[in-house]
Protein backbone atom coordinates (compact mmCIF):
# COMPACT_ATOMS: atom_id res chain seq x y z
CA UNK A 1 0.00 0.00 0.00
CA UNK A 2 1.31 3.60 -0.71
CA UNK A 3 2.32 5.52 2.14
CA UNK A 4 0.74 9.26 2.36
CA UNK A 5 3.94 10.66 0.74
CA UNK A 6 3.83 8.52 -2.09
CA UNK A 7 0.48 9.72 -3.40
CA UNK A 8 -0.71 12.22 -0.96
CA UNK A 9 -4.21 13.42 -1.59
CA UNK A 10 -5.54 16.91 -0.78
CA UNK A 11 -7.89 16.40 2.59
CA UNK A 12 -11.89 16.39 2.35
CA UNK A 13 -13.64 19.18 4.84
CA UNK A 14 -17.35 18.94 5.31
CA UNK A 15 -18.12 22.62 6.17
CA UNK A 16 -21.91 21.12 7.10
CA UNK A 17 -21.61 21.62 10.60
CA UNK A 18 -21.07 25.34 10.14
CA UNK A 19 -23.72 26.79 8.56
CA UNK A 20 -25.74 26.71 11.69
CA UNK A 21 -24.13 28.69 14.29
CA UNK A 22 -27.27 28.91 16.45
CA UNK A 23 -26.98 24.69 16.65
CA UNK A 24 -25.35 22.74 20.10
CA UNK A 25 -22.55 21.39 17.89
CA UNK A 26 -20.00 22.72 19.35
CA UNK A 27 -17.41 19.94 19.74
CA UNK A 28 -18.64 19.68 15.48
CA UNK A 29 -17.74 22.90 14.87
CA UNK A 30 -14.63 22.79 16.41
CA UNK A 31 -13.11 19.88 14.41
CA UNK A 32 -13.43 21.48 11.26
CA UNK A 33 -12.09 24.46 12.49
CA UNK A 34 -8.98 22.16 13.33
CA UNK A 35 -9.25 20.75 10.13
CA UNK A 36 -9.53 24.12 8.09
CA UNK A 37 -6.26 24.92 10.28
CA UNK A 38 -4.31 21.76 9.87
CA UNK A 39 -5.45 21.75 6.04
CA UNK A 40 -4.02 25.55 5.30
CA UNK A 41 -0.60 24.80 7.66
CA UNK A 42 0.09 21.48 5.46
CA UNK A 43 -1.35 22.11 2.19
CA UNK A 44 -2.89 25.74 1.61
CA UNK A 45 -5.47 23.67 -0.22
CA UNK A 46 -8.70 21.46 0.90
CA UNK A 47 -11.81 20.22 -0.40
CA UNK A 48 -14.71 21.86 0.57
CA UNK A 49 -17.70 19.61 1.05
CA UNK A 50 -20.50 21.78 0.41
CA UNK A 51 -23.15 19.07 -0.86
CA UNK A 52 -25.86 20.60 2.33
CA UNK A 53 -25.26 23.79 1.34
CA UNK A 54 -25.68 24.10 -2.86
CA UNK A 55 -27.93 21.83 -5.12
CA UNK A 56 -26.35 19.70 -7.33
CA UNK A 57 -28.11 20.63 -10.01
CA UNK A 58 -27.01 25.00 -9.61
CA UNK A 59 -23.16 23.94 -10.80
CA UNK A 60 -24.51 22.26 -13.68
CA UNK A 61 -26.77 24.81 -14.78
CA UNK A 62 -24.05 27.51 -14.17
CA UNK A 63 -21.87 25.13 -16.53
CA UNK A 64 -24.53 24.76 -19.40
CA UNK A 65 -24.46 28.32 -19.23
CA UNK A 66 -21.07 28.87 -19.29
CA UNK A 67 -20.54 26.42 -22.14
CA UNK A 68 -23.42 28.14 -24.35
CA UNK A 69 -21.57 31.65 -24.01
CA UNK A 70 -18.00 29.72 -25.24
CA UNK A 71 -19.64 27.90 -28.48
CA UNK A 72 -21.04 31.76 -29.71
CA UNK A 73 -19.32 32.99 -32.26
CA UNK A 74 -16.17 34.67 -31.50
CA UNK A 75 -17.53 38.31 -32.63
CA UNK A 76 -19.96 37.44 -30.07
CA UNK A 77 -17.81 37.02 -27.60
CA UNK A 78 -16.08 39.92 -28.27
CA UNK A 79 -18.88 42.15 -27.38
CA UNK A 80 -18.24 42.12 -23.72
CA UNK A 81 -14.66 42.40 -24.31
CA UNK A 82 -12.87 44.03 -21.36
CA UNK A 83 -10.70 46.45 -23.86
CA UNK A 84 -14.47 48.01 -23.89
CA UNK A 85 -14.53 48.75 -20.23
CA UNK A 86 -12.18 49.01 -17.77
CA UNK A 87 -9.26 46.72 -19.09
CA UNK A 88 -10.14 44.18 -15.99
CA UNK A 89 -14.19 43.06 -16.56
CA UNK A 90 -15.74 41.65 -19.60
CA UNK A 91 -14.11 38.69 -21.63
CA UNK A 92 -10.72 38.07 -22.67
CA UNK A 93 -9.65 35.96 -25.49
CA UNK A 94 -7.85 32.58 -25.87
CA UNK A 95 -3.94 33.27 -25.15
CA UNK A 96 -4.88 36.76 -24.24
CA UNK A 97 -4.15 35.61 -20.15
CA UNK A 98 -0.41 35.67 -19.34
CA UNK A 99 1.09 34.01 -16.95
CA UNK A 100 4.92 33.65 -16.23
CA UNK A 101 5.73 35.29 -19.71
CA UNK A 102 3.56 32.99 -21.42
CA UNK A 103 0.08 32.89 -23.15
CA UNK A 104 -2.50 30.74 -20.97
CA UNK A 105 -4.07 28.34 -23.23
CA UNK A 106 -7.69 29.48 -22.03
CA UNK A 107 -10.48 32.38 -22.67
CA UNK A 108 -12.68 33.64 -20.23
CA UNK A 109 -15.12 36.21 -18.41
CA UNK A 110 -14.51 38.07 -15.25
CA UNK A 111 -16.61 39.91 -12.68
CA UNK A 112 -16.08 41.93 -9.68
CA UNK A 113 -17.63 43.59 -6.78
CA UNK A 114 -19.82 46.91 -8.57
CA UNK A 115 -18.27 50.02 -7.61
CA UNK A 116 -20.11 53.28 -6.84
CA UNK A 117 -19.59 55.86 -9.68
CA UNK A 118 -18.47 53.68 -12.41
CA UNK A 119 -15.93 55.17 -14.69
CA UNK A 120 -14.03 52.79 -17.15
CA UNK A 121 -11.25 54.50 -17.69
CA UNK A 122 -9.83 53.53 -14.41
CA UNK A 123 -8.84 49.87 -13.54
CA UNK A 124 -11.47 48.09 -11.44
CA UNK A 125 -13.71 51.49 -11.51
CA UNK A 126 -16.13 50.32 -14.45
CA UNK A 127 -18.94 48.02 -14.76
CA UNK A 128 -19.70 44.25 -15.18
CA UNK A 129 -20.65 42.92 -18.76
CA UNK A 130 -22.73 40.13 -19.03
CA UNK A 131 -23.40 37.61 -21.60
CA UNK A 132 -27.05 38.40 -22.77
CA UNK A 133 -27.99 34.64 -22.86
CA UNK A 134 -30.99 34.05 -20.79
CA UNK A 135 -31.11 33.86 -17.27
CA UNK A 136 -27.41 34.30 -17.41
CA UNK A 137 -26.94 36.63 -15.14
CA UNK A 138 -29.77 35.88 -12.68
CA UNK A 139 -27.93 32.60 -12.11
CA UNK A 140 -24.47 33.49 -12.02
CA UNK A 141 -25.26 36.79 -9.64
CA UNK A 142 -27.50 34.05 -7.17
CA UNK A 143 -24.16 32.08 -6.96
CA UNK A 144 -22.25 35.10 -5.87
CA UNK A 145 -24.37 35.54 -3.22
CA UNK A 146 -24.40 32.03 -2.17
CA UNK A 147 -20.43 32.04 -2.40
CA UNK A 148 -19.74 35.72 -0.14
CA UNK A 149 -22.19 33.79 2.65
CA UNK A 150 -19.84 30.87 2.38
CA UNK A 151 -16.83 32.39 2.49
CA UNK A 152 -18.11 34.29 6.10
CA UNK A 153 -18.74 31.25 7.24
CA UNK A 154 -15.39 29.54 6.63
CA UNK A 155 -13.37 32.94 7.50
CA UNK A 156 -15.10 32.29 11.21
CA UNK A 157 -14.66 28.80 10.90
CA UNK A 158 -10.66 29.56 9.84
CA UNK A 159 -10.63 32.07 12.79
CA UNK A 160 -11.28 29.53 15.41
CA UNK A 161 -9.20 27.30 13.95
CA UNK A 162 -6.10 29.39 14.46
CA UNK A 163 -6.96 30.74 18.38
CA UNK A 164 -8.64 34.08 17.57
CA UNK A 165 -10.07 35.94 20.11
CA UNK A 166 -13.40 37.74 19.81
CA UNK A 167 -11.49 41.02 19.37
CA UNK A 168 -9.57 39.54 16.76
CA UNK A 169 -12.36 37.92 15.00
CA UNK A 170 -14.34 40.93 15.23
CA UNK A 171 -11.72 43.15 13.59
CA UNK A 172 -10.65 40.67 11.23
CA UNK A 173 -14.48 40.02 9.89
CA UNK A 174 -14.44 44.17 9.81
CA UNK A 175 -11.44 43.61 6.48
CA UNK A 176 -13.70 41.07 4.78
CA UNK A 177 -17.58 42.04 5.61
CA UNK A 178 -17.11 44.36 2.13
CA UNK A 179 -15.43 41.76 0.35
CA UNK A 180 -14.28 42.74 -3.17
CA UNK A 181 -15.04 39.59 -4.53
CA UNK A 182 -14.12 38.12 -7.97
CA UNK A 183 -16.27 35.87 -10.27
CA UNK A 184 -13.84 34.50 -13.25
CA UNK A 185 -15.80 31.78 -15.64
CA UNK A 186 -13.19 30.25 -17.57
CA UNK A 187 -13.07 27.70 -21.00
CA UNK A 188 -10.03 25.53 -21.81
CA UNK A 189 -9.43 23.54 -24.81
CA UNK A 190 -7.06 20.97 -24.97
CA UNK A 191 -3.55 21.97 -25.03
CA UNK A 192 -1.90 21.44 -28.24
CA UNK A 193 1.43 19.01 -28.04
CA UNK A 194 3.40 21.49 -28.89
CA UNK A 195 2.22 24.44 -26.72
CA UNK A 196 4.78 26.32 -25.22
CA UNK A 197 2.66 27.50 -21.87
CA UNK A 198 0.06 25.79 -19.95
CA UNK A 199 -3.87 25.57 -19.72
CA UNK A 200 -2.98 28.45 -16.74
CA UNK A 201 0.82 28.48 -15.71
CA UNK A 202 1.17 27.81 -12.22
CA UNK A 203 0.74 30.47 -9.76
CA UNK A 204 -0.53 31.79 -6.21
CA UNK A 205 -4.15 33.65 -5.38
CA UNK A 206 -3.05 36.65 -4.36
CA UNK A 207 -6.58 37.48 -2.39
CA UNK A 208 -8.08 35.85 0.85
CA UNK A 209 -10.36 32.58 -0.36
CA UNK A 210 -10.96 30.70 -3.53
CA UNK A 211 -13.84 28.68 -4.20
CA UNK A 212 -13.83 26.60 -7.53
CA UNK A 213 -16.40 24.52 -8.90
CA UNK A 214 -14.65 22.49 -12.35
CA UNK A 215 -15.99 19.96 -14.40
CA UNK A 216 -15.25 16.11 -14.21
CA UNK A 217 -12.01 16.37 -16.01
CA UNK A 218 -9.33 14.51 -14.10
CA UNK A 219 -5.80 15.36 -13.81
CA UNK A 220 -5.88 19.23 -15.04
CA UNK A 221 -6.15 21.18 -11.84
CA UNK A 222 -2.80 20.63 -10.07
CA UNK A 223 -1.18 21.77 -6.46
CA UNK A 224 2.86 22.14 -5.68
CA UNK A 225 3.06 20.18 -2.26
CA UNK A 226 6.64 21.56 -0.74
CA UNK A 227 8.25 18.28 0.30
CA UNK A 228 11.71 17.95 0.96
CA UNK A 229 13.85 15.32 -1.24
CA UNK A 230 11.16 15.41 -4.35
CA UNK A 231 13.26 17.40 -6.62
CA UNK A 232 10.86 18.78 -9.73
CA UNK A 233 12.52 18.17 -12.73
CA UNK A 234 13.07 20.76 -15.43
CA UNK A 235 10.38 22.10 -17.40
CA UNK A 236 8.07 21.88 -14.37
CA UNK A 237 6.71 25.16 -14.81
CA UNK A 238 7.41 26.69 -11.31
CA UNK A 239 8.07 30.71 -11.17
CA UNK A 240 11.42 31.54 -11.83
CA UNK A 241 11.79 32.83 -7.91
CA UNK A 242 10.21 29.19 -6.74
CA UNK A 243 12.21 26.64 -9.11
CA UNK A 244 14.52 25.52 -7.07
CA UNK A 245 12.09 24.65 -4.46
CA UNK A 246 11.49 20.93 -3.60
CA UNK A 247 8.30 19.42 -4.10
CA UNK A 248 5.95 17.59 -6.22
CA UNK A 249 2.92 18.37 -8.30
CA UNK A 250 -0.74 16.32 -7.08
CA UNK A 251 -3.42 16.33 -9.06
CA UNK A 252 -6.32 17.96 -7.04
CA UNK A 253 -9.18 15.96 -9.10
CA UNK A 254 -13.06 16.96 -8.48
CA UNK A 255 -15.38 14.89 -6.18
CA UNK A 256 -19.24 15.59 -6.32
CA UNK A 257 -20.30 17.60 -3.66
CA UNK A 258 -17.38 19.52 -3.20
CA UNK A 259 -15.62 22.55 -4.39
CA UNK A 260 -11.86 22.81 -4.38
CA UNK A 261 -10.65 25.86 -1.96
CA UNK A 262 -7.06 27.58 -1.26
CA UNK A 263 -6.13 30.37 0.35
CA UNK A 264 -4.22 33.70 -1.06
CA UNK A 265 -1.40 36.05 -0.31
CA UNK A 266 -3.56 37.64 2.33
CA UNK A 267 -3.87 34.65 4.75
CA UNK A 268 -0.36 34.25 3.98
CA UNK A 269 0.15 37.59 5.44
CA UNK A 270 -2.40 37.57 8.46
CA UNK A 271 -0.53 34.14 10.09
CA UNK A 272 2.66 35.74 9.01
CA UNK A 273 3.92 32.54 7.52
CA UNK A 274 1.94 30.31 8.61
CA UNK A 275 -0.23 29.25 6.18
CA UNK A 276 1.14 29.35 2.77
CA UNK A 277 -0.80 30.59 -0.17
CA UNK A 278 0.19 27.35 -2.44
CA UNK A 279 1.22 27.64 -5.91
CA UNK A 280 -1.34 25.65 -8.50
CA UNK A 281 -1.83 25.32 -12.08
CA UNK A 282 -3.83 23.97 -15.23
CA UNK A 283 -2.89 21.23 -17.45
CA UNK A 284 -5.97 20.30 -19.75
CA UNK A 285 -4.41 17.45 -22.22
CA UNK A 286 -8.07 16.04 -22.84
CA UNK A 287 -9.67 15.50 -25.58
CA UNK A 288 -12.81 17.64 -24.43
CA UNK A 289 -12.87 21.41 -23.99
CA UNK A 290 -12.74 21.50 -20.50
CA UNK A 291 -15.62 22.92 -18.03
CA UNK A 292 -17.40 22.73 -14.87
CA UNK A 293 -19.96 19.35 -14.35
CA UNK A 294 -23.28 19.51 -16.00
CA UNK A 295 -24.53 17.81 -18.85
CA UNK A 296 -25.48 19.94 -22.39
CA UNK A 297 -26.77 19.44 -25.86
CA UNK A 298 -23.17 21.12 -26.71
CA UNK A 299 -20.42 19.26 -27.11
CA UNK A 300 -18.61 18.99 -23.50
CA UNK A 301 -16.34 21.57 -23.29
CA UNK A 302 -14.26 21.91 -20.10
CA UNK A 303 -14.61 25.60 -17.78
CA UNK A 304 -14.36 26.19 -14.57
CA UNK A 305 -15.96 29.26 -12.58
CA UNK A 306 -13.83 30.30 -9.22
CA UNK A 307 -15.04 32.88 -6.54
CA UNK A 308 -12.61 34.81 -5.08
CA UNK A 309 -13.62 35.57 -1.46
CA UNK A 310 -11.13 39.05 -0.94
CA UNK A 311 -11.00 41.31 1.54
CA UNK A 312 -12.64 44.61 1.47
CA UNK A 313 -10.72 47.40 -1.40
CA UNK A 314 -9.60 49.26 1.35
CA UNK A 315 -8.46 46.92 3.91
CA UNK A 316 -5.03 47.24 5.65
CA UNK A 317 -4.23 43.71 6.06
CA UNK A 318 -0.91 42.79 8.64
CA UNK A 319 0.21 39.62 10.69
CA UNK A 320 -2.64 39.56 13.70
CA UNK A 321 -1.48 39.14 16.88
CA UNK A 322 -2.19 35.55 17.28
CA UNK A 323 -0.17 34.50 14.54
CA UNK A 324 2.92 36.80 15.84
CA UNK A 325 2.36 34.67 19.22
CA UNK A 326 3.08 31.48 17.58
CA UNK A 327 5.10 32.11 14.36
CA UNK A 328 7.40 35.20 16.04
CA UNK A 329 8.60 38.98 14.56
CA UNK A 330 6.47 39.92 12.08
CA UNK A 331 7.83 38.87 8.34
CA UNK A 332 5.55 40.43 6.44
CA UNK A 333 4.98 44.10 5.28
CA UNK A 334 1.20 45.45 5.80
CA UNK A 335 -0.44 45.28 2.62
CA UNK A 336 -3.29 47.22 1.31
CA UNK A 337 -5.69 44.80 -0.68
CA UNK A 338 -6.72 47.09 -3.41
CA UNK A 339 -2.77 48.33 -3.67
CA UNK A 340 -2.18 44.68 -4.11
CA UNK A 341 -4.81 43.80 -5.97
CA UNK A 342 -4.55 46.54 -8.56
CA UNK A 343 -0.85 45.62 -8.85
CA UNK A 344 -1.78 42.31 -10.33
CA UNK A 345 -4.50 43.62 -12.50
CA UNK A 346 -2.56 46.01 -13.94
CA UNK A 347 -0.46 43.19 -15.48
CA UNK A 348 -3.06 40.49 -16.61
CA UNK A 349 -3.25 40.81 -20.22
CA UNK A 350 -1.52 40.88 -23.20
CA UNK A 351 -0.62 44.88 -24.07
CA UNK A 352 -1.68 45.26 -28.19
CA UNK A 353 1.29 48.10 -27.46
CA UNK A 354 3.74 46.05 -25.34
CA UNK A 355 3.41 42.27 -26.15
CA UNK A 356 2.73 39.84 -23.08
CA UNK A 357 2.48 41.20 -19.40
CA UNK A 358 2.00 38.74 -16.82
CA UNK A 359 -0.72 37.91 -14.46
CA UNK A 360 0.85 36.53 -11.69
């Protein structure tokens, strides 16, 4: 039999006994808050067993959905194009993502958190554009809804995991209770052969939580597990500042009932160190066009649509005090989220002026 090491396997959290706080579970609640803690020390990643908390059936819908907006024509497409708002929301093209230096083999829509006062010229300031397909929107925006609840529930559920205090918790939930959220929906085709890139090169969230629902497709989403003694060989596709860590890529495969869920930069940050915000990527070598579960009169074609559960624009997020008890001096610079965020956008997309700029 293997041992964990040989083919570890991300761990399975059932956030079920969480969504009632008003319910004598206590003892419940507390083992997947040691769970969520043990999970983000060890992996950064963890499946999210949300099966009491979404209908099957609303992932599957969101997919046929998703999958009828990538089969329109590609003028079609190009009608939300984020060149016609504020370079950051609407759709982007196949190979127009960067990451690394290199064209992501992938096309996609993204969303975020409406401002006040739209005004497009300014990055993040402008306004969503959504497919006109019907009942599009009304789905999609429902699942954003559902998703910001959830990601309340597991920030608490994260809080008591690590020791917070009320005080803490309190200000802590005071960054995220405005999160500026991000809804990507994203289309891959199968990577040519001779592709000289990735489905979506490997990199870290640089926000708070991700929540990703993905379709069936087996061995595509993957997760760098540090592990001493596993040297990666060349060509892995690790960031030039990470390749000469030690580790090994796992596939992070989807189970029904669950959504896949890491944390970003920012938890990295808040535990100063503690939990690491884990580097992942896409390799889609299928036949199909990749996409989230569902089944449609279109030909399967392979997406996947992750929330990003962020901290509010403005929040000043630093190493809390609990962390600093157990990890030490702080080792990590206070970071603005928008600051950070904005840094990141400003660098997703290939320039027409330019050439490639990369995402992460």
């Amino acid at each position: 039999m293997a041992s964990p090491l040989e083919n570890p396997r991300l761990p399975i959290i059932d956030i079920t006994p969480c969504l009632d706080s008003t319910a004598s579970n206590s003892s419940e609640r507390a083992a997947v808050s040691k769970a969520l803690h043990d999970a983000c020390v060890e992996y950064g990643f963890f499946y999210l067993d949300i099966s009491k908390y979404a209908e099957p059936g609303e992932p599957e819908e969101l997919a046929r959905l998703a999958r009828e907006f990538f089969f329109l024509p590609q003028e079609e497409k190009d009608k939300i194009s984020l060149r016609l708002q504020d370079q950051a929301r609407g759709y982007a093209r196949l190979n127009e993502n960067v990451t690394n230096g290199k064209a992501d083999n992938h096309e996609g829509i993204d969303f975020y958190r409406p401002v006040e006062n739209p005004d497009k010229s300014k990055t993040l300031c402008g306004e969503n554009q959504w497919p006109t397909i019907p009942t599009f929107q009304e789905k999609y925006e429902r699942w954003v809804e559902k998703m910001k609840k959830l990601g309340m529930i597991v920030m608490e559920a994260m809080a008591n995991g690590l020791g917070l205090s009320e005080e803490e918790w309190k200000e802590l939930r005071g960054q995220v209770d405005q999160s500026f959220w991000i809804l990507r929906i994203i289309g891959y085709p199968p990577l040519p052969n001779d592709y000289d890139g990735f489905s979506c090169g490997a990199h870290r969230d640089y926000g708070c939580l991700t929540f990703l629902c993905a379709d069936p497709t087996r061995s595509a989403l993957q997760v760098f597990l540090r592990k001493s003694g596993h040297t990666v060989a060349g060509g892995s596709g690790l960031p030039d500042e990470h390749g000469g860590e030690e580790g090994l890529w796992i596939d992070a495969d989807p189970i029904p009932g669950c959504i896949v869920c890491n944390i970003g930069d920012m938890w990295e940050i808040w535990t100063n160190g503690l939990y690491k915000s884990t580097l992942h990527r896409v390799v889609h070598r299928g036949a199909n066009y990749r996409c989230c579960p569902g089944v449609a009169r279109l030909p399967r074609r392979p997406c996947r649509f992750p929330f990003f559960f962020e901290p509010n624009f403005d929040a000043k997020v630093k190493p809390l005090t609990t962390a600093l008890t157990q990890t030490g001096a702080a080792k990590y610079k206070p970071a603005v989220f928008g600051d950070h965020l904005l840094s990141k956008v400003n660098t997703n997309f290939v320039s027409d002026s330019d050439g490639p700029r990369g995402r992460y």
